[in-house]
Protein backbone atom coordinates (compact mmCIF):
# COMPACT_ATOMS: atom_id res chain seq x y z
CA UNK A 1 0.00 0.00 0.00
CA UNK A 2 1.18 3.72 -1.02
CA UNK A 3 0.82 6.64 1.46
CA UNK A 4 -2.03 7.76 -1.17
CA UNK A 5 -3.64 4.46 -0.44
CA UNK A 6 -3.72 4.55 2.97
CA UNK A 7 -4.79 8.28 2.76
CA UNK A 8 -7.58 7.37 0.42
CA UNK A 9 -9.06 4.55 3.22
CA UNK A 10 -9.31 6.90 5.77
CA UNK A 11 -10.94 9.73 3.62
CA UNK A 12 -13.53 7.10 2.16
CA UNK A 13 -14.03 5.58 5.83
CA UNK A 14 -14.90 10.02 6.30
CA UNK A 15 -18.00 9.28 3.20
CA UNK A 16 -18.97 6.13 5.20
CA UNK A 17 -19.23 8.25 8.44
CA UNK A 18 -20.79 10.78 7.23
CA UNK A 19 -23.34 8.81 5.41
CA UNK A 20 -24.48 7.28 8.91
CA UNK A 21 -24.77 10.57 10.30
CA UNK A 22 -21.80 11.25 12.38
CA UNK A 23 -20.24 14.18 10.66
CA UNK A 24 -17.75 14.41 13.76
CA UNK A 25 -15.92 11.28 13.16
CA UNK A 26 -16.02 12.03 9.19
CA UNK A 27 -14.06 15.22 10.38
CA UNK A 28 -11.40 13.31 11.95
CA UNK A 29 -11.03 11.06 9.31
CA UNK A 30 -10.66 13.62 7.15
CA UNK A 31 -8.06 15.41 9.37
CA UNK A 32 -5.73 12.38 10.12
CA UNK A 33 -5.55 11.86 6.29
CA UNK A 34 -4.22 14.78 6.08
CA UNK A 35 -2.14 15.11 8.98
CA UNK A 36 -0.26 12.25 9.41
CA UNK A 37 3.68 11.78 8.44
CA UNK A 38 6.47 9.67 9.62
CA UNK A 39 7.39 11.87 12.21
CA UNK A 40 5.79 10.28 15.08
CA UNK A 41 5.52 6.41 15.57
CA UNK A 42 1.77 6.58 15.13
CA UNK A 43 1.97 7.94 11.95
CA UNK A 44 5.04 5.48 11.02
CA UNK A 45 2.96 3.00 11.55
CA UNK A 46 -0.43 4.43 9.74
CA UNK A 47 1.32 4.71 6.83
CA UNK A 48 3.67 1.48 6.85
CA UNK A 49 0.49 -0.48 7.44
CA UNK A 50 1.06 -4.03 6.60
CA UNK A 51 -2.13 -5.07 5.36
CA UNK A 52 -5.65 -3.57 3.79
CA UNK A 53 -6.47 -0.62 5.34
CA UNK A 54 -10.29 -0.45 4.47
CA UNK A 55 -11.00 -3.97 5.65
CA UNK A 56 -8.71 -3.61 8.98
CA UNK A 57 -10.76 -0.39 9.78
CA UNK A 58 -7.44 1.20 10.45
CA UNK A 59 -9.10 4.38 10.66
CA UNK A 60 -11.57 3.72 12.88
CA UNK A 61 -8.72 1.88 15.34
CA UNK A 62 -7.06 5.26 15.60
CA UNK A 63 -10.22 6.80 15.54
CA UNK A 64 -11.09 4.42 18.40
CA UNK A 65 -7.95 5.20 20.63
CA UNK A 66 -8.35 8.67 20.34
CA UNK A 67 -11.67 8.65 22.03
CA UNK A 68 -10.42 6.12 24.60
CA UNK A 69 -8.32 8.85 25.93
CA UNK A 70 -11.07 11.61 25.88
CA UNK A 71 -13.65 8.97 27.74
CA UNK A 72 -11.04 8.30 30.16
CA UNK A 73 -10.10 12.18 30.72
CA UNK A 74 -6.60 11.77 29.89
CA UNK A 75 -5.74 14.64 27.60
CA UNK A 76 -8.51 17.64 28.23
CA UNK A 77 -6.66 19.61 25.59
CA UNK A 78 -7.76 16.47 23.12
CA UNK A 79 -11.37 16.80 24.50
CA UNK A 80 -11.51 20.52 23.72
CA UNK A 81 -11.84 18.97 19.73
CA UNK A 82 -14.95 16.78 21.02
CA UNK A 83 -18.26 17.76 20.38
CA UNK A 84 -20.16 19.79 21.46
CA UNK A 85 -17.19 22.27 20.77
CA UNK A 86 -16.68 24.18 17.86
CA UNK A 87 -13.62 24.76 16.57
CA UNK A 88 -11.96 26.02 13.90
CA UNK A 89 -10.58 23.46 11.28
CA UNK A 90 -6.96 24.94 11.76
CA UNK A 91 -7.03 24.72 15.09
CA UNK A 92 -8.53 21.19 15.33
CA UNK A 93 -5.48 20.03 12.92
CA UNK A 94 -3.03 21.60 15.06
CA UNK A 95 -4.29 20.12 18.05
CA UNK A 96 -5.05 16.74 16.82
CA UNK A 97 -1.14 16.70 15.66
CA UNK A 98 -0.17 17.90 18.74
CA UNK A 99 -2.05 15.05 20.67
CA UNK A 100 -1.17 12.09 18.94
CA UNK A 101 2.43 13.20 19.55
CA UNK A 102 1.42 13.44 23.43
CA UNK A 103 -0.02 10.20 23.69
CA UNK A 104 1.95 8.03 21.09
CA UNK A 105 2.82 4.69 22.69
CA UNK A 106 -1.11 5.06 23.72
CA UNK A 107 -2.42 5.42 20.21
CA UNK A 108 -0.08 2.72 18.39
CA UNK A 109 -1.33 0.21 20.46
CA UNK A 110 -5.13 1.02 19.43
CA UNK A 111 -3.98 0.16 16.36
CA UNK A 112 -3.22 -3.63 17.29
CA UNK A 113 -6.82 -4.46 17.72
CA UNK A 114 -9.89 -4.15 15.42
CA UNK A 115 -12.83 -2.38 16.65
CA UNK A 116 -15.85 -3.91 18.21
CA UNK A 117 -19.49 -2.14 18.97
CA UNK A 118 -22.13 -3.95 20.73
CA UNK A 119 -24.48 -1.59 18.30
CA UNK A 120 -27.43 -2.47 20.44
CA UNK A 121 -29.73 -0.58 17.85
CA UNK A 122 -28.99 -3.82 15.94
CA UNK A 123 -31.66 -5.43 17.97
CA UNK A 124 -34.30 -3.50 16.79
CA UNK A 125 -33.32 -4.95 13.27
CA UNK A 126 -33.32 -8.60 14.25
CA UNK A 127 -36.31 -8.58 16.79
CA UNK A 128 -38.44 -9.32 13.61
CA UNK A 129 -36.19 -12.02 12.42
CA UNK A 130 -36.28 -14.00 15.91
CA UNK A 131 -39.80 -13.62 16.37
CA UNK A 132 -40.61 -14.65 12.86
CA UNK A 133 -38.54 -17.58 13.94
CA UNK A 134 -40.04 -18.25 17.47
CA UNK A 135 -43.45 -18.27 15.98
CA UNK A 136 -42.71 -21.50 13.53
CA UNK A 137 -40.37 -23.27 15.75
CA UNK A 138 -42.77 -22.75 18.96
CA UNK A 139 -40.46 -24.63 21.33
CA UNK A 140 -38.31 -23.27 24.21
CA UNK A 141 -35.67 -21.94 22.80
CA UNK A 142 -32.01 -21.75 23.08
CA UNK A 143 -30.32 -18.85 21.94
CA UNK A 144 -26.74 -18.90 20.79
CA UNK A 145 -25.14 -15.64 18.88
CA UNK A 146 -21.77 -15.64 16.87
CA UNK A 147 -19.17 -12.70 16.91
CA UNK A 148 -21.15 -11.40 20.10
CA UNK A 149 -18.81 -8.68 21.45
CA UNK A 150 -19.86 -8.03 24.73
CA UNK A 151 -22.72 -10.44 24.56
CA UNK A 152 -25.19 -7.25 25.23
CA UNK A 153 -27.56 -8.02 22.44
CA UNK A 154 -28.58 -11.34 24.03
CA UNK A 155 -30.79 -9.98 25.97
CA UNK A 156 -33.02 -8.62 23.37
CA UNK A 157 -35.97 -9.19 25.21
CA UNK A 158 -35.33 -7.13 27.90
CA UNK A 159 -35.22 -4.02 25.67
CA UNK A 160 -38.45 -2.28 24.69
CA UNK A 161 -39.04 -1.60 20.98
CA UNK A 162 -41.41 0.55 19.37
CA UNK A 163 -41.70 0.64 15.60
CA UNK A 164 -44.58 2.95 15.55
CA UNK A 165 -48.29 1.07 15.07
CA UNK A 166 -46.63 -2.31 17.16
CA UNK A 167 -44.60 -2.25 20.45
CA UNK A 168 -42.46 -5.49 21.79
CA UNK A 169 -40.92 -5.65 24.95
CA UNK A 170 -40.34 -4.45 28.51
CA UNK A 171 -42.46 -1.22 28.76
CA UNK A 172 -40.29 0.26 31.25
CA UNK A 173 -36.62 -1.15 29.77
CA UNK A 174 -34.01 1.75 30.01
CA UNK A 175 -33.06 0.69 26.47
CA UNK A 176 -35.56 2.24 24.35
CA UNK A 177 -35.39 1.36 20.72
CA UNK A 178 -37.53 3.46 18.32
CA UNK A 179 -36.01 2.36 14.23
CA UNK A 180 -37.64 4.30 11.34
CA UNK A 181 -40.19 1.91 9.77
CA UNK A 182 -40.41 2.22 6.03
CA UNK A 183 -43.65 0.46 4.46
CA UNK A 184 -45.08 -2.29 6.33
CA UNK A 185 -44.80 -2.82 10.13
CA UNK A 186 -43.39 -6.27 10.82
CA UNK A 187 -45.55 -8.74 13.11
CA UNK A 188 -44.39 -8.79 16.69
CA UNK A 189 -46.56 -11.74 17.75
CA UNK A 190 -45.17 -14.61 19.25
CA UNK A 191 -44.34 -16.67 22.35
CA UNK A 192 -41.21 -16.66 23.53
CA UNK A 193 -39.17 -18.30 26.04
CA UNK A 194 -35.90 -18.21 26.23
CA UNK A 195 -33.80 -20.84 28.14
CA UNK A 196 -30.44 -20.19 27.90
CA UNK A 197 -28.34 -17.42 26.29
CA UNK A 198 -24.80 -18.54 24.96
CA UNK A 199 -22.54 -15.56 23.00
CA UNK A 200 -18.98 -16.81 21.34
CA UNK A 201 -16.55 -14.07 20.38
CA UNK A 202 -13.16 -15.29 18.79
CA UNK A 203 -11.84 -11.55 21.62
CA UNK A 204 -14.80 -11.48 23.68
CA UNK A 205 -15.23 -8.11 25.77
CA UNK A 206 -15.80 -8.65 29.18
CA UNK A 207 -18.21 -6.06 29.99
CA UNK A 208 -17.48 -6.29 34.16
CA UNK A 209 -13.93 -4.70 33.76
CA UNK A 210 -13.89 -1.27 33.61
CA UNK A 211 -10.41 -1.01 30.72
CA UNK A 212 -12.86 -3.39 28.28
CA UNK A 213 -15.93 -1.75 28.82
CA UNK A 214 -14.19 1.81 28.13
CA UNK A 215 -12.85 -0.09 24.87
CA UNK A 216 -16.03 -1.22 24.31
CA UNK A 217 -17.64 2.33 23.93
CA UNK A 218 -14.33 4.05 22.47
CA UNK A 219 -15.69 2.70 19.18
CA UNK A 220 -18.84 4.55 19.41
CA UNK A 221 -18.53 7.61 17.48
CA UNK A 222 -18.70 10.65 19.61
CA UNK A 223 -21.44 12.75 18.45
CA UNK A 224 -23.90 9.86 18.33
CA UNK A 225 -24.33 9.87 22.26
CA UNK A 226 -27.66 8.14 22.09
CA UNK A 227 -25.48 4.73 21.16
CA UNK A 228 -23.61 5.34 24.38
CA UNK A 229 -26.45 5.99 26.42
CA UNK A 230 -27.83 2.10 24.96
CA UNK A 231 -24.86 0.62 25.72
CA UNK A 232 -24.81 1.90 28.74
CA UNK A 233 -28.36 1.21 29.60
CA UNK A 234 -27.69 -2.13 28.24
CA UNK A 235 -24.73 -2.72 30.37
CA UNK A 236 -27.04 -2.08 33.40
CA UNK A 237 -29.45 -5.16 32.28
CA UNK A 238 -26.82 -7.50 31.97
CA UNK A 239 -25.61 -7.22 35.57
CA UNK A 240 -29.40 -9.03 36.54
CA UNK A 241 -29.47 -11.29 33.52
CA UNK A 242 -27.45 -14.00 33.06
CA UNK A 243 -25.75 -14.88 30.33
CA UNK A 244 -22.28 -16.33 28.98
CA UNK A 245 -19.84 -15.91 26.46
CA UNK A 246 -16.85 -17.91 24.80
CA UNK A 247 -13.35 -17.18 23.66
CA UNK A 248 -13.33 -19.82 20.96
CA UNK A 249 -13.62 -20.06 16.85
CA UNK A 250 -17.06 -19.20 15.53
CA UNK A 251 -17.16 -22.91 13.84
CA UNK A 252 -15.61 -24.72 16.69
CA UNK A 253 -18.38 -22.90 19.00
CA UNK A 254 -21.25 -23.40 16.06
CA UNK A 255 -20.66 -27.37 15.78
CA UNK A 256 -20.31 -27.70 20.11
CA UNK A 257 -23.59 -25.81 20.29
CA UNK A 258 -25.87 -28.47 17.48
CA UNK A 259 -24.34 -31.07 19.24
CA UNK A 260 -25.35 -30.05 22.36
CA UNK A 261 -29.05 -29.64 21.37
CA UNK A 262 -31.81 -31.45 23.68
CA UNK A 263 -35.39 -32.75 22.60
CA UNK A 264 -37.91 -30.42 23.37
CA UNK A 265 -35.39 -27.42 22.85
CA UNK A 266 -35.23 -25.00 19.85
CA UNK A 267 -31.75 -23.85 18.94
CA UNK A 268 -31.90 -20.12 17.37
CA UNK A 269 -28.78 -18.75 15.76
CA UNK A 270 -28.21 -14.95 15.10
CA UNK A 271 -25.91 -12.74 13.89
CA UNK A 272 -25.48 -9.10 13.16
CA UNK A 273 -22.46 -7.52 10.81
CA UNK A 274 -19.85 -10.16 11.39
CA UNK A 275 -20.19 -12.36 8.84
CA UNK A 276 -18.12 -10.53 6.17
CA UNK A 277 -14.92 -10.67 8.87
CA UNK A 278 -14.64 -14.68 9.03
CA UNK A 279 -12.57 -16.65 7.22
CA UNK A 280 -13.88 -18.49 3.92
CA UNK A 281 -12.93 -22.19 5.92
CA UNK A 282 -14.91 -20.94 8.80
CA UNK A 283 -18.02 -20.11 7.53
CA UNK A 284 -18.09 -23.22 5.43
CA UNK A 285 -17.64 -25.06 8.26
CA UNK A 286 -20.35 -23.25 10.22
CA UNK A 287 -22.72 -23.80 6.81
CA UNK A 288 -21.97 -27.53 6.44
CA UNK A 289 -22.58 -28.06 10.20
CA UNK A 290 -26.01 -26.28 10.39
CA UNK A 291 -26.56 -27.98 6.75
CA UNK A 292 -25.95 -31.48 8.42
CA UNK A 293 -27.75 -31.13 11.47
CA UNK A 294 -30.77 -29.46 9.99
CA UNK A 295 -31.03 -32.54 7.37
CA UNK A 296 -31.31 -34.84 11.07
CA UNK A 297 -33.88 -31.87 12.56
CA UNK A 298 -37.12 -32.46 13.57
CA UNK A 299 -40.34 -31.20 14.64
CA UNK A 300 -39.09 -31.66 18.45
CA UNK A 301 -34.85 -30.49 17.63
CA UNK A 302 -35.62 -27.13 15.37
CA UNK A 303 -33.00 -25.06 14.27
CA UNK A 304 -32.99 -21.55 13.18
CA UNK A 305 -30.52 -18.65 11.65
CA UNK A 306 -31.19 -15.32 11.89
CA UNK A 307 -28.87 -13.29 10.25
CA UNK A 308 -28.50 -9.35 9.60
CA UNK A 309 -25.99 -9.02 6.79
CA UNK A 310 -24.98 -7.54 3.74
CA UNK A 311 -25.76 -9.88 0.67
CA UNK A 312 -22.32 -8.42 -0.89
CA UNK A 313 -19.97 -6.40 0.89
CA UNK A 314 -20.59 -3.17 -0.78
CA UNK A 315 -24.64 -2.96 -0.48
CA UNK A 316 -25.77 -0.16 1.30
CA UNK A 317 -27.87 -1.75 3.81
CA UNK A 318 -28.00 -5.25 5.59
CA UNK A 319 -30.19 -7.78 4.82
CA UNK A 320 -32.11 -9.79 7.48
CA UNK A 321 -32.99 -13.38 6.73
CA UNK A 322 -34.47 -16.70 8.33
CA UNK A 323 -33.90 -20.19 7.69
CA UNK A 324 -35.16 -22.94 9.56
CA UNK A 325 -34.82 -26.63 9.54
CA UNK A 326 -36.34 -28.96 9.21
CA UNK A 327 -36.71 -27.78 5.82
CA UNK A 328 -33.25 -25.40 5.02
CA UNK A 329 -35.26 -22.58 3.04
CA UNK A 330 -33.42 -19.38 3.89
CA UNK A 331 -36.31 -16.43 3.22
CA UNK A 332 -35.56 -12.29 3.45
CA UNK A 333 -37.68 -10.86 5.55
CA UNK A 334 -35.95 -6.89 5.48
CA UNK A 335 -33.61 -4.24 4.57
CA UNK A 336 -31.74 -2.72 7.32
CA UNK A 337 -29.84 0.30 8.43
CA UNK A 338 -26.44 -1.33 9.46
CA UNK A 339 -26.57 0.99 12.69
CA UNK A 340 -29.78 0.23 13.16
CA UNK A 341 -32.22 3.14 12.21
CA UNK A 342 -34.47 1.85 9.76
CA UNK A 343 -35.92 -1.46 8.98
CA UNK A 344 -37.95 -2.01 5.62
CA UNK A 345 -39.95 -5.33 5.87
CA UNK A 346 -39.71 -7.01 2.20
């Protein structure tokens, strides 16, 4: 990769930010594209980036690590750039520069890991799938997700959801979840009962310890504080539900999980804006293991996939589809907002 290269990632990552309506983090794309040099070792390493740019999110890594420091109040001068202040573009360059010189041993190691949001708005986009789901299994069900994060969006049901002419959920949840509905309202009716919740996450974030939770909301862009406030919210659920996660390989936690199924039990998959980030052995694995057990499902071991995903990389909004053995059809039930603020049922 050329300097120009790496320049180019972060100023499209600036269109993709700005297209999902943070123009603050589009800013500071923009200004560490053009900022940046070999003169400090976090710009050394920007530019000597070993790798693709775009699909490491290198931006958003740096982006990431510089709001780590703001959230944890360690350079006030730094925080003087975040919203709500205004401030002139010369003076935000000049200060950015300035801190990522301050704070460079910090900011190189934010580049070492990828980020990770437990986008909890992401609920509101599957709710639809899982019910759709609950209603034709109609068994207990055991819910497993893959590439969980924190493991927040487990506990879907806790949240309350209003899509306008239908409500779902706890009517007094502090995670309120209120998606754009364009056309037709989805159905919302079905029983459900949920008896265990099992997340896997190949770096799971461990939402109890105060260093991975800040990580966890770093990556939440800073002008969008009504994502913080959700995570936060749905921080505070998880500390009176239970749930678990598991550091292990998506397929290695997929084929554990089918095996592990019990009469009388549903087992419902889901999966939100990971997909894309496997390896291709791993999700053939995962496919050929849900493929075999579903072809030995019955009407008392169902299995179901709901997944929220982009068909191909580059569509502009996620797709959420169903499939459910016995049987294998896999249907598409929406179009979806990738942040979660709109849902169109198909």
């Amino acid at each position: 990769m050329t300097n120009n290269d790496i320049r180019a990632a972060f100023e499209r990552q600036a269109a993709g930010c700005s297209a999902l309506g943070s123009p603050f983090t589009a800013r500071l794309c923009r200004a560490l594209a053009a900022i940046l040099d070999r003169s400090s070792v976090t710009g050394l390493a920007v530019l000597e980036w070993d790798g693709d740019p775009r699909a490491d999110a290198l931006a958003l890594r740096l982006c990431g690590g510089l709001h780590a420091l703001v959230l944890a109040g360690e350079d006030d001068v730094l925080a003087g750039l975040y919203p709500p202040a205004q401030v002139a573009e010369s003076t935000f360059r000049a200060e950015l520069d300035a801190a990522i010189r301050r704070n460079d041993e910090a900011l190189v190691r934010a580049l070492d890991t990828a980020p990770q949001t437990n986008e909890i708005a992401r609920a509101g986009m599957i709710l639809p799938g899982l019910l759709a789901a609950a209603r034709e299994l109609d068994r207990p069900v055991a819910l497993i997700e893959i590439g969980a994060s924190a493991g927040l969006n487990l506990l879907f049901d806790r949240f309350h959801y209003d899509y306008g002419a239908a409500r779902w959920g706890e009517p007094t949840s502090p995670v309120r979840l209120v998606p754009e509905v364009r056309g037709e309202v989805p159905r919302l009716d079905a029983a459900l009962e949920i008896v265990a919740r099992t997340g896997n996450d190949i770096r799971p974030i461990d939402w109890r310890d105060p260093l991975q939770r800040l990580r966890l909301r770093s990556y939440l862009w800073p002008d969008q504080q009504a994502r913080l406030q959700r995570l936060d919210a749905a921080i505070g659920l998880a500390e009176t539900t239970p749930f678990s996660m598991e550091r292990v390989d998506a397929a290695d936690f997929v084929r554990r999980q089918l095996a592990a199924r019990e009469p009388g039990t549903a087992l419902m998959l889901f999966h939100t804006i990971m997909w894309q980030y496997l390896p291709v052995a791993t999700k053939t694995t995962i496919e050929a293991a849900l493929a075999a057990a579903g072809a030995e499902a019955g009407p008392d071991t169902p299995i179901a996939r709901v997944a929220m995903e982009p068909i191909e990389t580059s569509d502009p909004h996620a797709t959420l589809s169903l499939t459910v053995w016995p049987g294998g059809e896999t249907r598409h039930l929406a179009h979806c907002d990738y942040h979660g603020r709109w849902i169109e049922w198909l």
